[in-house]
C-alpha atoms as a PDB file:
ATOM      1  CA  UNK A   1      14.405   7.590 -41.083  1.00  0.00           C
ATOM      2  CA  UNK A   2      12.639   5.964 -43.863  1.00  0.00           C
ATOM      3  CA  UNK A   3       8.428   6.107 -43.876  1.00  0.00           C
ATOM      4  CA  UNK A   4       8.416   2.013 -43.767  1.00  0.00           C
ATOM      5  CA  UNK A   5      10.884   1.445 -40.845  1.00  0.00           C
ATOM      6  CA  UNK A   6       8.892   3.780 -38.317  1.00  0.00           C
ATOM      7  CA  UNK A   7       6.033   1.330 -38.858  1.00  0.00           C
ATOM      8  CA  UNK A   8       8.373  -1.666 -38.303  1.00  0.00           C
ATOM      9  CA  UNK A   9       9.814  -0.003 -35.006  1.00  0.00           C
ATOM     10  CA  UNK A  10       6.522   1.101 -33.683  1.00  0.00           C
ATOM     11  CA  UNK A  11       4.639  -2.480 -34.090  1.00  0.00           C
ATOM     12  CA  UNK A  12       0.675  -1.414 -32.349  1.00  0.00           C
ATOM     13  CA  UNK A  13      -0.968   0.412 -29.265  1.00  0.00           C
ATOM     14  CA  UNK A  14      -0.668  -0.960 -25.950  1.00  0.00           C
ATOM     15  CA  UNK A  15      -3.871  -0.808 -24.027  1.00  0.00           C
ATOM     16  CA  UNK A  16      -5.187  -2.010 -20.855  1.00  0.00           C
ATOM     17  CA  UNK A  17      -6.718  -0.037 -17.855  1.00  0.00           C
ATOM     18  CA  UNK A  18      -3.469   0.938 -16.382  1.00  0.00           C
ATOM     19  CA  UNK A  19      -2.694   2.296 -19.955  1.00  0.00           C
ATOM     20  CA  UNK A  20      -6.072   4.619 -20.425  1.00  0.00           C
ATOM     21  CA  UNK A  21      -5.505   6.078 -17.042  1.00  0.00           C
ATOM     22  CA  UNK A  22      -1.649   7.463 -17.496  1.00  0.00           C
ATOM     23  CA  UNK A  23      -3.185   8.900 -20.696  1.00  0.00           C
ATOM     24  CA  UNK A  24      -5.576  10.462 -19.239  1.00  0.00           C
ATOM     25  CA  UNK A  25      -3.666  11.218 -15.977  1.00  0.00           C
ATOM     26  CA  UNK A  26      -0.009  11.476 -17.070  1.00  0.00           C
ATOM     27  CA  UNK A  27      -0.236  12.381 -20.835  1.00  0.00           C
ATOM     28  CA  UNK A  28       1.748   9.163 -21.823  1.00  0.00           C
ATOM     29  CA  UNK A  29       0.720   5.979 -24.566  1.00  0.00           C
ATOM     30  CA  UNK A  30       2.093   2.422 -24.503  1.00  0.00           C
ATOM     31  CA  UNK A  31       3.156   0.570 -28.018  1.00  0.00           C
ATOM     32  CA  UNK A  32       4.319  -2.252 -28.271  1.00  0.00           C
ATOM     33  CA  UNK A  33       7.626  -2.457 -29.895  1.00  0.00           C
ATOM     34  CA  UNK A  34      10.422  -4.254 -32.206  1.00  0.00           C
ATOM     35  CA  UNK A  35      12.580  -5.761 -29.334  1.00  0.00           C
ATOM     36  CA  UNK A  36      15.688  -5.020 -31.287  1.00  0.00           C
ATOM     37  CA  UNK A  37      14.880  -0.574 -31.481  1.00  0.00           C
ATOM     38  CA  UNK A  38      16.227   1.490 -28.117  1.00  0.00           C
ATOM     39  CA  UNK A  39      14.698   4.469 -26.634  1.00  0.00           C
ATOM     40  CA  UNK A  40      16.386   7.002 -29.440  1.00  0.00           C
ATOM     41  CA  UNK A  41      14.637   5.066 -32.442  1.00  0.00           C
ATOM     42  CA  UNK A  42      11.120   4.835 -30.852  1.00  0.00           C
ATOM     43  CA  UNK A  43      11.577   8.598 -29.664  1.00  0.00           C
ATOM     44  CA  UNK A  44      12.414   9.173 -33.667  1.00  0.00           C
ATOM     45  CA  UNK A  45      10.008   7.302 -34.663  1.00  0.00           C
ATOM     46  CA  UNK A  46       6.990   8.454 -32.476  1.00  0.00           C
ATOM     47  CA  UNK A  47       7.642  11.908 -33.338  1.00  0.00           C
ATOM     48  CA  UNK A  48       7.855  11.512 -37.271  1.00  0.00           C
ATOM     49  CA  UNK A  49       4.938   9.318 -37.553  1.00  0.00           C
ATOM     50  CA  UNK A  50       2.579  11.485 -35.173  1.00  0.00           C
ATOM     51  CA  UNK A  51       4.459  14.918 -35.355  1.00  0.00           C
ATOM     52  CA  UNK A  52       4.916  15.370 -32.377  1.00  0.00           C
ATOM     53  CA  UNK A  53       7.248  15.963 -29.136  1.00  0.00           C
ATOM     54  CA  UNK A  54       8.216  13.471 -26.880  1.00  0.00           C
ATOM     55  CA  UNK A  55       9.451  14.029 -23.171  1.00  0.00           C
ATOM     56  CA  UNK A  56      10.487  10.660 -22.045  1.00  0.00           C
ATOM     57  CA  UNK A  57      10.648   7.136 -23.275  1.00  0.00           C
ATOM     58  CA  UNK A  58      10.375   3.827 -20.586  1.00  0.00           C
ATOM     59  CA  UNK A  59      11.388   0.378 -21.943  1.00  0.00           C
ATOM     60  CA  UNK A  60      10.032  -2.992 -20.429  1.00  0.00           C
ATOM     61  CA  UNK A  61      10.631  -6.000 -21.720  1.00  0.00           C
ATOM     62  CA  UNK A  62       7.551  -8.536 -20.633  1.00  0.00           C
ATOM     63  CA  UNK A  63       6.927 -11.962 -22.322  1.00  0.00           C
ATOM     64  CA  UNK A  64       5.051 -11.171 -25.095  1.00  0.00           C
ATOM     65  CA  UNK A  65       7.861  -8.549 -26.558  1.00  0.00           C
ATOM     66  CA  UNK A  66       8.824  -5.271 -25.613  1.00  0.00           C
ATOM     67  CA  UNK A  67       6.610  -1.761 -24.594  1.00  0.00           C
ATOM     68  CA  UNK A  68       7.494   1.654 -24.513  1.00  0.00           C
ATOM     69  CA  UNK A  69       5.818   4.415 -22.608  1.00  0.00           C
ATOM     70  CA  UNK A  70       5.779   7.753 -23.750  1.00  0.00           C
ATOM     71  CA  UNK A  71       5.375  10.862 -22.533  1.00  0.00           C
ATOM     72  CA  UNK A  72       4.202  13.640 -24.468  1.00  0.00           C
ATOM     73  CA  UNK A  73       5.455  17.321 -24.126  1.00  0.00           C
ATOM     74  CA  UNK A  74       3.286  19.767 -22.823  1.00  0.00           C
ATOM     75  CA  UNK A  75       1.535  21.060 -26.148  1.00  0.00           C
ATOM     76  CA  UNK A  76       0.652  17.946 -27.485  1.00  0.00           C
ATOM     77  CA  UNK A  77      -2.220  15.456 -25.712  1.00  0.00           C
ATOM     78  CA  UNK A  78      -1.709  11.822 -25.335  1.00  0.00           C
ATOM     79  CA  UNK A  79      -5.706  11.517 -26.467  1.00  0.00           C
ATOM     80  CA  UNK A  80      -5.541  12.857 -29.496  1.00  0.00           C
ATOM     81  CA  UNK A  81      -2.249  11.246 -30.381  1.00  0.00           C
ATOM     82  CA  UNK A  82      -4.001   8.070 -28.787  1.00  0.00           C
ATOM     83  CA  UNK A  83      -7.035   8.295 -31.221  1.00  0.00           C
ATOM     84  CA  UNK A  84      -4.615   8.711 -34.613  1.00  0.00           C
ATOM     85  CA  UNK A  85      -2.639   5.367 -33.340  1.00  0.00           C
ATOM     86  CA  UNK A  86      -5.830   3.413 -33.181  1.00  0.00           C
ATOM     87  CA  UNK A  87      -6.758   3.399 -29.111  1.00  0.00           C
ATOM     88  CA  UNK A  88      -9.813   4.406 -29.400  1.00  0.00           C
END
């Protein structure tokens, strides 16, 4: 995948309370997303832009566009993934 459309898939970092707590809790971040990528492309694109693994990806679709949750494998910590994507 090319360097510029990761950036284009994965739009910004999702965060409100609930957020902070799975990553703390759960090992997962939100972003918000392009409403037009599916679950492989974010997956893709999560992974090549924070090398990384990723263990799951949820999809919701709210008003204001569309977030993914993901989970992290085991080896790598949604914190420190968290403070490279701007969270913190």
């Amino acid at each position: 995948m090319p360097p510029n459309l990761r950036h284009r898939i994965l739009l910004h970092a999702y965060v409100t309370e609930k957020s902070m707590d799975e990553m703390e809790r759960m090992n997962k971040l939100e972003f918000m997303v392009d409403r037009r990528a599916n679950r492989a492309e974010i997956r893709r694109a999560v992974e090549e832009l924070y090398n990384c693994k990723v263990a799951k990806v949820n999809v919701k679709i709210v008003q204001s566009g569309k977030i993914a949750t993901v989970k992290f494998a085991p080896p790598y910590s949604a914190e420190d993934i968290g403070g490279r994507a701007g969270v913190f």
